[in-house]
Protein backbone atom coordinates (compact mmCIF):
# COMPACT_ATOMS: atom_id res chain seq x y z
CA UNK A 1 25.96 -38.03 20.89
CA UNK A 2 24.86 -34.99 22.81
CA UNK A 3 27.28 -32.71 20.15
CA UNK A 4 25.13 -34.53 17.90
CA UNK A 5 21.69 -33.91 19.00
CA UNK A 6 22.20 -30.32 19.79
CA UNK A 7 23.59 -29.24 16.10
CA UNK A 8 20.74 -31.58 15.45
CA UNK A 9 18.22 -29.48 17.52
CA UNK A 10 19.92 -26.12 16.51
CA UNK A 11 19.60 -27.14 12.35
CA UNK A 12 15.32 -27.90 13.25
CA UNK A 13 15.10 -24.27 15.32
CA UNK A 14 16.60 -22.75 12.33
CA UNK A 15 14.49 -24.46 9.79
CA UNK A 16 11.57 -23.84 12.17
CA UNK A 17 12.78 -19.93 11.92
CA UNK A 18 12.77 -19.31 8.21
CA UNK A 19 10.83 -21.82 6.89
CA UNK A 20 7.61 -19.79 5.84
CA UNK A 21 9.88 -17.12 4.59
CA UNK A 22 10.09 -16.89 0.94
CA UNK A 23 14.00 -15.55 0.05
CA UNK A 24 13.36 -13.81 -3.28
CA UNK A 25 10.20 -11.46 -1.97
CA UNK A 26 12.57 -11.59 1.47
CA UNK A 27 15.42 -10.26 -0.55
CA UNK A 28 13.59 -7.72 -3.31
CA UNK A 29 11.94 -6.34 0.28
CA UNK A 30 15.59 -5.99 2.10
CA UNK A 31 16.74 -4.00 -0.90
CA UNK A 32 14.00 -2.06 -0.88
CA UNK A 33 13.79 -1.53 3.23
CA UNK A 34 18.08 -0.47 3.03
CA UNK A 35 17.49 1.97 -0.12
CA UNK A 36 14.96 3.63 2.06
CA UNK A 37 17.35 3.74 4.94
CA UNK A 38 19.79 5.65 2.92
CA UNK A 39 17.52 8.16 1.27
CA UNK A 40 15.94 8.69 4.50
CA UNK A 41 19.61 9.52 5.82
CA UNK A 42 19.79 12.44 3.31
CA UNK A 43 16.02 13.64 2.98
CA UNK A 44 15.54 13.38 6.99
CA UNK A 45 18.44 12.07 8.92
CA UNK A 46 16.30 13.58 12.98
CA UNK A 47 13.47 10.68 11.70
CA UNK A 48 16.17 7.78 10.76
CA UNK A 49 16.23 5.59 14.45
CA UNK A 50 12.50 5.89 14.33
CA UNK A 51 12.11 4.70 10.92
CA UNK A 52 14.55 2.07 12.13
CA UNK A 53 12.16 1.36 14.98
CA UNK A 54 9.31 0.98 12.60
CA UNK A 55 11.04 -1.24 10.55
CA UNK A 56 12.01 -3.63 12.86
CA UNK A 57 8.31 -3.47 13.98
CA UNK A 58 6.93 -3.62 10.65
CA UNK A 59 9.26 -7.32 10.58
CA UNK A 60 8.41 -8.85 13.28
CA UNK A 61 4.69 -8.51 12.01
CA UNK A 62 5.71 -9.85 8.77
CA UNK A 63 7.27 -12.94 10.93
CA UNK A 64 4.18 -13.48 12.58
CA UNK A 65 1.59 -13.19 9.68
CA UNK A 66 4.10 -15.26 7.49
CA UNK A 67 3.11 -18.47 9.96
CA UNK A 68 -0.51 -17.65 9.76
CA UNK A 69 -2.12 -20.78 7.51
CA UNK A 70 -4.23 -18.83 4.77
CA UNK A 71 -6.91 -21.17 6.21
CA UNK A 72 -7.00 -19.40 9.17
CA UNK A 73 -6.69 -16.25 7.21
CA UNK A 74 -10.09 -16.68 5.59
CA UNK A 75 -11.30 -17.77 8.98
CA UNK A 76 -10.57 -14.27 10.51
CA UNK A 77 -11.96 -12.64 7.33
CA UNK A 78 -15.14 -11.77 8.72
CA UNK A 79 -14.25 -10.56 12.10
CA UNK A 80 -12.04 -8.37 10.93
CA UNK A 81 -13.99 -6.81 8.09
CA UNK A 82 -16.67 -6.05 10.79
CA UNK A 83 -14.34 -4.87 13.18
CA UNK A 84 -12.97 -2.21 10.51
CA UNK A 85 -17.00 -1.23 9.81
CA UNK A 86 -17.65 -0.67 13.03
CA UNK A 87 -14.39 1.35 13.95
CA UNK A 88 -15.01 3.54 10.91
CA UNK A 89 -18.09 4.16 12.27
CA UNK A 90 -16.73 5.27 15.67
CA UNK A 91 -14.66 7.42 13.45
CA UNK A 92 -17.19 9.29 11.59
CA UNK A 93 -18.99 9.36 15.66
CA UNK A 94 -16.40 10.00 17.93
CA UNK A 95 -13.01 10.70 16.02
CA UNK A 96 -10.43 13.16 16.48
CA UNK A 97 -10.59 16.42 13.91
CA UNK A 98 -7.05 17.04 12.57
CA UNK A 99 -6.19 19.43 10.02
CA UNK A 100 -10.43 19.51 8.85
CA UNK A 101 -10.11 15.44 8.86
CA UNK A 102 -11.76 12.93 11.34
CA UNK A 103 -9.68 9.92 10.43
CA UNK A 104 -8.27 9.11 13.97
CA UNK A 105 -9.81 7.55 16.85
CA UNK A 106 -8.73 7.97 20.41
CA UNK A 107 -8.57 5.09 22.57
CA UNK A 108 -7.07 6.51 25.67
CA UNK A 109 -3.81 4.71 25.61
CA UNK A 110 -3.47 5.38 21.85
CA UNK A 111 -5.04 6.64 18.76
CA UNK A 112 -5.41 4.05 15.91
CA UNK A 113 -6.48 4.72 12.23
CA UNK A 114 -9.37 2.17 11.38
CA UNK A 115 -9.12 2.78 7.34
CA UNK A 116 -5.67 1.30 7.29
CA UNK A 117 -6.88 -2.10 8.56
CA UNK A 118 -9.18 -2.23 5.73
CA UNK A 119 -6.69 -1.90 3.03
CA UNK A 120 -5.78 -5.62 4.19
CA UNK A 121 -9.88 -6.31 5.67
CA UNK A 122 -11.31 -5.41 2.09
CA UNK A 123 -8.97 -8.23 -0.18
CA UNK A 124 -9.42 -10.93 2.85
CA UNK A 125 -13.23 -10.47 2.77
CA UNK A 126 -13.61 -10.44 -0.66
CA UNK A 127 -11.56 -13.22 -1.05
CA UNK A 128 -13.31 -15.06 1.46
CA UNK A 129 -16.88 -14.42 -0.43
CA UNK A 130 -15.12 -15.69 -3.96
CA UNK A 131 -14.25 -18.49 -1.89
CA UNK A 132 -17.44 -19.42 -1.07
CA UNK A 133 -18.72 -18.89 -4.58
CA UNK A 134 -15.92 -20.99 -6.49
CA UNK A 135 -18.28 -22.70 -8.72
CA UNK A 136 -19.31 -19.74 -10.96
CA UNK A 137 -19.64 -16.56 -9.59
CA UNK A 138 -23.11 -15.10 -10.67
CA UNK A 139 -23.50 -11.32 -11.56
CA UNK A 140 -25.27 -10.71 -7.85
CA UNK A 141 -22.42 -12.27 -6.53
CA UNK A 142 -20.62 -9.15 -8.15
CA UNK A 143 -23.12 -6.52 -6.87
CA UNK A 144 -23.11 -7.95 -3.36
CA UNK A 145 -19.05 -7.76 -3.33
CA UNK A 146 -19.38 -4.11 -4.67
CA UNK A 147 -21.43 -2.91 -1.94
CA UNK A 148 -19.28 -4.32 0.81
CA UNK A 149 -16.55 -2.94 -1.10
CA UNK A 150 -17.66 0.87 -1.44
CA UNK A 151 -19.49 1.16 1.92
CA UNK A 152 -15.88 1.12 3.49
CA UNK A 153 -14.41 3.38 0.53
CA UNK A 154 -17.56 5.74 1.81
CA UNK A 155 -16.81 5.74 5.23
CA UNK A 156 -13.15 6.58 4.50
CA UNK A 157 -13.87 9.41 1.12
CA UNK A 158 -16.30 11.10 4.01
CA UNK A 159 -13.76 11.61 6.95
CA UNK A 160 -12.09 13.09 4.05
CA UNK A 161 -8.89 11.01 3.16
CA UNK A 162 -9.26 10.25 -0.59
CA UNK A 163 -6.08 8.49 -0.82
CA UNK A 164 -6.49 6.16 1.70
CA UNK A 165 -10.20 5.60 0.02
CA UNK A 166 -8.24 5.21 -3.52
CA UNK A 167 -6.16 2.51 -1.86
CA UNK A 168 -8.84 0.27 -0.46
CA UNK A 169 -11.26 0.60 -3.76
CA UNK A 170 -8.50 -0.50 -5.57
CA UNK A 171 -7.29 -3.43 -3.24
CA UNK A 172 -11.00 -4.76 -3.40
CA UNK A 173 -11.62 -4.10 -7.01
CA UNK A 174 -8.20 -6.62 -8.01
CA UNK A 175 -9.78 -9.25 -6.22
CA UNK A 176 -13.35 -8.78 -7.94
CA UNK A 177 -11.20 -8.43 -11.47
CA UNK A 178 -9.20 -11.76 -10.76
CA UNK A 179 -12.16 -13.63 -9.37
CA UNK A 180 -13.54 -13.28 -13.22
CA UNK A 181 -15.79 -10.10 -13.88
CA UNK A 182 -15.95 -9.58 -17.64
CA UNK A 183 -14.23 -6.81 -19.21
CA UNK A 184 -17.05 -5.42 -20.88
CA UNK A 185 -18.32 -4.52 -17.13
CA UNK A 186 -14.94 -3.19 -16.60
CA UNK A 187 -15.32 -0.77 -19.38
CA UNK A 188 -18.75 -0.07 -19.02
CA UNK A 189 -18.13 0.99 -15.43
CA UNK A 190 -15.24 3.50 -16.63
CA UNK A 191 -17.99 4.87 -19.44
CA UNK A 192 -20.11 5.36 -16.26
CA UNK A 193 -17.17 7.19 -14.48
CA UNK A 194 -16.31 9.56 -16.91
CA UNK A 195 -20.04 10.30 -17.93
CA UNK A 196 -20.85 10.61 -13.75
CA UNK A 197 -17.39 12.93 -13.48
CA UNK A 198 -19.67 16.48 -13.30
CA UNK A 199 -21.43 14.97 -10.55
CA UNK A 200 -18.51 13.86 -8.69
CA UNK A 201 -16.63 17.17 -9.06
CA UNK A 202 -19.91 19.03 -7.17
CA UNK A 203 -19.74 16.21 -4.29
CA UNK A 204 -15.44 17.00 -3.69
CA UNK A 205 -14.33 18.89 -0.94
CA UNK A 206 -12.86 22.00 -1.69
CA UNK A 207 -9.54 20.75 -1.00
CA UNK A 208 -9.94 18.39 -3.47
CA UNK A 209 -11.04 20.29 -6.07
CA UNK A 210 -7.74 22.88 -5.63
CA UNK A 211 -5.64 19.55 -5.70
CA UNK A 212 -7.69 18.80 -9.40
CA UNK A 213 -7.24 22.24 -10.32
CA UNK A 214 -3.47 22.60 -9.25
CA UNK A 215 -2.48 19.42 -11.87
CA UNK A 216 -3.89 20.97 -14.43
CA UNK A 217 -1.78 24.21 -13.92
CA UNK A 218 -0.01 24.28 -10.98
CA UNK A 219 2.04 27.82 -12.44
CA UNK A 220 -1.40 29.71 -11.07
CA UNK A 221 -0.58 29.38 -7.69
CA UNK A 222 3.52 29.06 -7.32
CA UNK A 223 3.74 29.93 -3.98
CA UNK A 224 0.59 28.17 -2.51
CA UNK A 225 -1.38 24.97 -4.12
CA UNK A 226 1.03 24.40 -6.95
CA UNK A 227 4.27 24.70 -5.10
CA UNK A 228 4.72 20.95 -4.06
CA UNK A 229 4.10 19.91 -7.65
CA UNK A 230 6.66 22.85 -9.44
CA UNK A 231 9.68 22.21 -6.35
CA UNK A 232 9.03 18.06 -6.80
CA UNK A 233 9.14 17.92 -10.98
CA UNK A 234 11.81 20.79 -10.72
CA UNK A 235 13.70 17.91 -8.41
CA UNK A 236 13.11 15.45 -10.78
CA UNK A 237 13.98 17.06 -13.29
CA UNK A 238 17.62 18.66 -12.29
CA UNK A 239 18.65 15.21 -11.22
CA UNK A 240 19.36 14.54 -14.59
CA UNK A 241 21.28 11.00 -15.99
CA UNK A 242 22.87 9.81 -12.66
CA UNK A 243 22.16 12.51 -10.02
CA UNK A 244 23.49 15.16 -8.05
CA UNK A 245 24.67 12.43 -5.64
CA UNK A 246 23.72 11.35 -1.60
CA UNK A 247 22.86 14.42 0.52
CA UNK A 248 23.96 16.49 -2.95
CA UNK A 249 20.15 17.68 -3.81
CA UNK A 250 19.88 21.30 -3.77
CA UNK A 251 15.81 21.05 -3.66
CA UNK A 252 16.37 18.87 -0.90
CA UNK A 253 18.98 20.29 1.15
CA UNK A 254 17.77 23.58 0.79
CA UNK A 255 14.05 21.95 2.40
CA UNK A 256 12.40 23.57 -0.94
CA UNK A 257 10.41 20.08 -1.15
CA UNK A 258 7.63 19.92 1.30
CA UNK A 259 6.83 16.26 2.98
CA UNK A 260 9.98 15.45 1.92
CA UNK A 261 10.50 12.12 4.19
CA UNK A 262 7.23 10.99 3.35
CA UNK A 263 5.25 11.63 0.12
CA UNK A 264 7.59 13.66 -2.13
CA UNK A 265 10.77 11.39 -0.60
CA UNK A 266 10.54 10.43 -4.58
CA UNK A 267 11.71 13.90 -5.63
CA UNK A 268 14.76 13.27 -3.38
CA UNK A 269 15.87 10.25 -4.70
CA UNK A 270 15.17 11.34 -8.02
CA UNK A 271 17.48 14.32 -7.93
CA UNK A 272 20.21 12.46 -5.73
CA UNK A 273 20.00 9.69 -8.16
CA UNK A 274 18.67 11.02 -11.21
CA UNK A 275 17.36 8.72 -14.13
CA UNK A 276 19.52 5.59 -13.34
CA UNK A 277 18.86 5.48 -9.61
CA UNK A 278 15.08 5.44 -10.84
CA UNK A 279 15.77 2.91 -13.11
CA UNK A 280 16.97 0.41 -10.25
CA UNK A 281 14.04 1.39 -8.19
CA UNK A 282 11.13 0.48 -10.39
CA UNK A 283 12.81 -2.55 -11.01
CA UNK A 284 13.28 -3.59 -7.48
CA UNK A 285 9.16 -3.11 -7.75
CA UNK A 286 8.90 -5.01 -10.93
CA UNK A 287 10.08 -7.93 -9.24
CA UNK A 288 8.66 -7.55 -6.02
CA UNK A 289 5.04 -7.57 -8.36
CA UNK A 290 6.02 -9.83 -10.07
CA UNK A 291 7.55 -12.28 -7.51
CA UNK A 292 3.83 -11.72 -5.99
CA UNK A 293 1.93 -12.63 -8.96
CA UNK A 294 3.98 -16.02 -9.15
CA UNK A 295 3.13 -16.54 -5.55
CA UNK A 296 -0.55 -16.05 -6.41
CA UNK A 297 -0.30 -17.80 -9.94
CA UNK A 298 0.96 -21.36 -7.54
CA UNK A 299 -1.30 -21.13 -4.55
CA UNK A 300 -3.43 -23.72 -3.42
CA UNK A 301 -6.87 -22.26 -3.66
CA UNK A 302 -9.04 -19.61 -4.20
CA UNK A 303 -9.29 -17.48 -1.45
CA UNK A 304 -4.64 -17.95 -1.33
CA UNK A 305 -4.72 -16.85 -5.76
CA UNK A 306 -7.18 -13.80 -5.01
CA UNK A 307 -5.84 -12.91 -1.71
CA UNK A 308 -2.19 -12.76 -3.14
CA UNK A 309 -2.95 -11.13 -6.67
CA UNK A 310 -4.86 -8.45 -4.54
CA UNK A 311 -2.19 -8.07 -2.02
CA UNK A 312 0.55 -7.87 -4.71
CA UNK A 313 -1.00 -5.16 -6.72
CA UNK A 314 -1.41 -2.68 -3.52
CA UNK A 315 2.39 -2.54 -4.28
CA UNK A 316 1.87 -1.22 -8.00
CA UNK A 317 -1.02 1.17 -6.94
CA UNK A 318 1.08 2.52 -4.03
CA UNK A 319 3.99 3.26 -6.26
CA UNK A 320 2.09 4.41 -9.44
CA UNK A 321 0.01 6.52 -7.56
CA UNK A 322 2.91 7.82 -5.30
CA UNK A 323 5.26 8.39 -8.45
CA UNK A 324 2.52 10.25 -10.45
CA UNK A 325 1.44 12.55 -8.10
CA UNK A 326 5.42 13.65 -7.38
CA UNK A 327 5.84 13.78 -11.20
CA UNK A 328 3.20 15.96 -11.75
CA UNK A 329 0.70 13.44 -14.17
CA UNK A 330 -1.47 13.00 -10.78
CA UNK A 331 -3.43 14.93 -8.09
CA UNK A 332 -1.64 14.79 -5.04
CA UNK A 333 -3.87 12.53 -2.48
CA UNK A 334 -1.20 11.56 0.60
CA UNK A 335 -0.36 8.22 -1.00
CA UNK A 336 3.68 7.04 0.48
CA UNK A 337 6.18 5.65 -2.10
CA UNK A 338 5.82 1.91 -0.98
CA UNK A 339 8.61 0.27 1.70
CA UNK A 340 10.63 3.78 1.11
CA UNK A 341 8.38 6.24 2.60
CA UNK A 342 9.05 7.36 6.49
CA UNK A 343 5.82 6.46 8.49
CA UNK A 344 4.66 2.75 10.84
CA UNK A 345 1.69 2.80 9.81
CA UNK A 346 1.89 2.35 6.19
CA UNK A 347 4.80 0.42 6.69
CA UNK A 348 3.44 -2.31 8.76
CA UNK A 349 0.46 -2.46 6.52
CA UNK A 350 2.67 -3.28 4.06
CA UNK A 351 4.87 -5.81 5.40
CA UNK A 352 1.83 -7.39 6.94
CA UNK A 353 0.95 -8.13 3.31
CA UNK A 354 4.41 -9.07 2.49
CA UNK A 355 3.51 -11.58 5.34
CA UNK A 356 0.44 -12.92 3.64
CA UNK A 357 2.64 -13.48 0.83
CA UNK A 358 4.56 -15.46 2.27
CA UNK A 359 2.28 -17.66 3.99
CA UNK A 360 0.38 -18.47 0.99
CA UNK A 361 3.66 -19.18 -0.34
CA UNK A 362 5.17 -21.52 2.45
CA UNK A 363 1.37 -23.30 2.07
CA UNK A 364 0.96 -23.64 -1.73
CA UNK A 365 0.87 -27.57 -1.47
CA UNK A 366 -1.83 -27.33 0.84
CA UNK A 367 -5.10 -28.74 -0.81
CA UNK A 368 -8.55 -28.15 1.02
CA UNK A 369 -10.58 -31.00 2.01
C-alpha cells in the first residue's frame, strides 16, 4: 500500500514536472543548445563552463515562464511595457557610456540592459491591445500600436544599438501583421521607406554609415571596416561540401575571425562544417519556426495566436539577420546566431520565449470566459 502510494506520488511529481513542456520545441531546442556547445568548444573553448552556466540559467527561466498561464501573461503586459519605458529612459539619463554607446544601466549590485526586456515587452503589449480590440481592429487601432511600438525602437536606435532596435521593431511589427493589417499598408509603408532612405542615411551615426558603406565594398578597407565581412565569407566559403572538420578551421584557429564566439560563431561552423553542417542547422530552425507557428496556429485566444506567432518569428529574424550579415548580403548590426551564440543575455531572452511557447502550448484548451 505505501509501495503503492509513493510510485503513485512519484508518477504525479513527474507529471507535475514536465507537464507544460512541449517535447518537440523541447527537443529541436536541445539540439540546438548541444550544437552550440560543440562549436563553442572549437571557436572558444576559455568561455565553454560559462556558456554552460548560462544555459542552465537560461532553462530554469524557460521552466518557470513555461507554468506562467498566458492569462496572467497579458495581465503583466502593461507593467512590464512601462517598466521597459521608463528604464530606457534612465538609460538615455543616467546610463553607462561603453564603446560611444549608453545602453547599460548601473544599479549598484549589477548593470542590466533595459532594451532586451522589450524584445519580449513589445509582442506582450501589443498582443494585449489586439486583445482588447478582437472585434475588428480599426485603422487607429493600428496607429496607436505603431506609436507604442517605435517610441521604444527610438529610445533604443538613440543609445545607438541598431540591432537591438531592428529586433524589437520587428517583434512588434509580426504581431501588428498577424493581428490583420492589410497588405497594401504593408507595401505602402516599404514605398515610404525606400522613398524616406536619403533622409535616414543623414540621421545614421557615422558608424553606421561605414557599416552601409563596408557591404557594399568591403575590399576598400581590408584591414579595417571590411575585414570582419572578407575573413567571415572567406570562412564560409573554404568550408566547402562537408568542412574542414571540429577545431580544423584555419580562419578560426588562426583567430583571423573577429567576435568569433558570438556574432561571426556562423563563419566557424560554416568552415568546420561546410555546406552540409549548414544544411542541418537551418533545418533544426525550420522546425523550431515552424513547431512555433503550429503552437500559435492551436492556441486558445488572441492575445496566446499573436503572442506566439510574434515570439516564433524573433527566431527567423535572429537567424536571417545573424546569417546575412556573416555572409556578407547584410550590414553587420551585433545581432547573435539564435540558441548558438555565446552570451546570457540573449540567451535567456530567448528561452524565456521558448517558455511562452510552451505555456500557450500546455494551455491551448483553455477558453476565456
Amino acid at each position: 500500500m505505501n509501495r503503492g502510494f509513493g510510485l503513485a506520488t512519484l508518477r504525479g511529481w513527474g507529471q507535475k514536472l514536465v507537464a507544460p513542456i512541449d517535447g518537440p520545441l523541447m527537443l529541436i531546442s536541445g539540439l540546438l543548445v548541444l550544437l552550440a556547445i560543440g562549436i563553442m568548444g572549437s571557436a572558444s573553448p576559455d568561455r565553454l563552463n560559462a556558456q554552460l552556466v548560462n544555459v542552465a540559467v537560461a532553462l530554469v527561466i524557460m521552466r518557470v515562464l513555461a507554468q506562467i498561464p498566458p492569462q496572467r501573461l497579458m495581465h503583466l503586459a502593461v507593467p512590464i511595457y512601462l517598466a521597459g519605458i521608463l528604464l530606457l529612459i534612465a538609460v538615455a539619463l543616467f546610463g553607462d557610456i561603453s564603446k560611444g554607446a549608453r545602453r547599460w544601466l548601473n544599479l549598484g549590485f549589477m548593470r542590466v540592459q533595459p532594451s532586451e526586456l522589450m524584445k519580449i515587452a513589445m509582442p506582450l503589449l501589443l498582443a494585449w491591445f489586439f486583445q482588447q480590440r478582437e472585434a475588428m481592429p480599426r485603422m487607429r487601432d493600428y496607429a496607436v500600436a505603431a506609436v507604442l511600438l517605435l517610441l521604444p525602437v527610438g529610445l533604443i536606435a538613440r543609445q545607438p544599438d541598431l540591432g537591438t532596435a531592428i529586433l524589437v521593431l520587428a517583434a512588434g511589427f509580426y504581431v501588428i501583421f498577424f493581428a490583420g493589417l492589410s497588405w497594401k499598408i504593408i507595401i505602402g509603408l516599404g514605398l515610404a521607406g525606400v522613398a524616406a532612405m536619403p533622409l535616414a542615411w543623414n540621421l545614421l551615426h557615422d558608424y553606421q554609415r561605414h557599416r552601409i558603406l563596408t557591404l557594399l565594398d568591403p575590399e576598400k578597407d581590408p584591414l579595417g571596416k571590411g575585414f570582419h565581412i572578407i575573413q567571415s565569407t572567406i570562412a564560409i566559403g573554404s568550408g566547402g561540401i562537408f568542412g574542414k572538420g571540429w577545431r580544423s578551421g584555419t580562419q578560426a584557429q588562426l583567430e583571423f575571425i573577429p567576435e568569433r564566439h558570438t556574432d561571426f560563431i556562423f563563419a566557424v561552423f560554416s568552415e568546420e562544417f561546410g555546406l552540409f553542417g549548414n544544411m542541418i542547422l537551418l533545418i533544426l530552425y525550420a522546425l523550431l519556426i515552424g513547431r512555433g507557428l503550429m503552437i500559435a496556429a492551436n492556441a486558445a485566444t488572441l492575445f496566446s495566436r499573436l503572442l506566439a506567432g510574434a515570439v516564433t518569428m524573433i527566431f527567423f529574424t535572429y537567424a536571417f539577420v545573424n546569417m546575412g550579415m556573416v555572409s556578407g548580403i547584410l550590414p553587420v548590426v551585433g545581432v547573435p546566431l539564435p540558441l548558438v551564440s555565446y552570451g546570457g543575455t540573449a540567451l535567456v531572452t530567448l528561452f524565456i520565449g521558448i517558455g511562452i511557447l510552451m505555456s500557450i502550448h500546455g494551455n491551448r484548451m483553455l477558453v476565456q470566459k
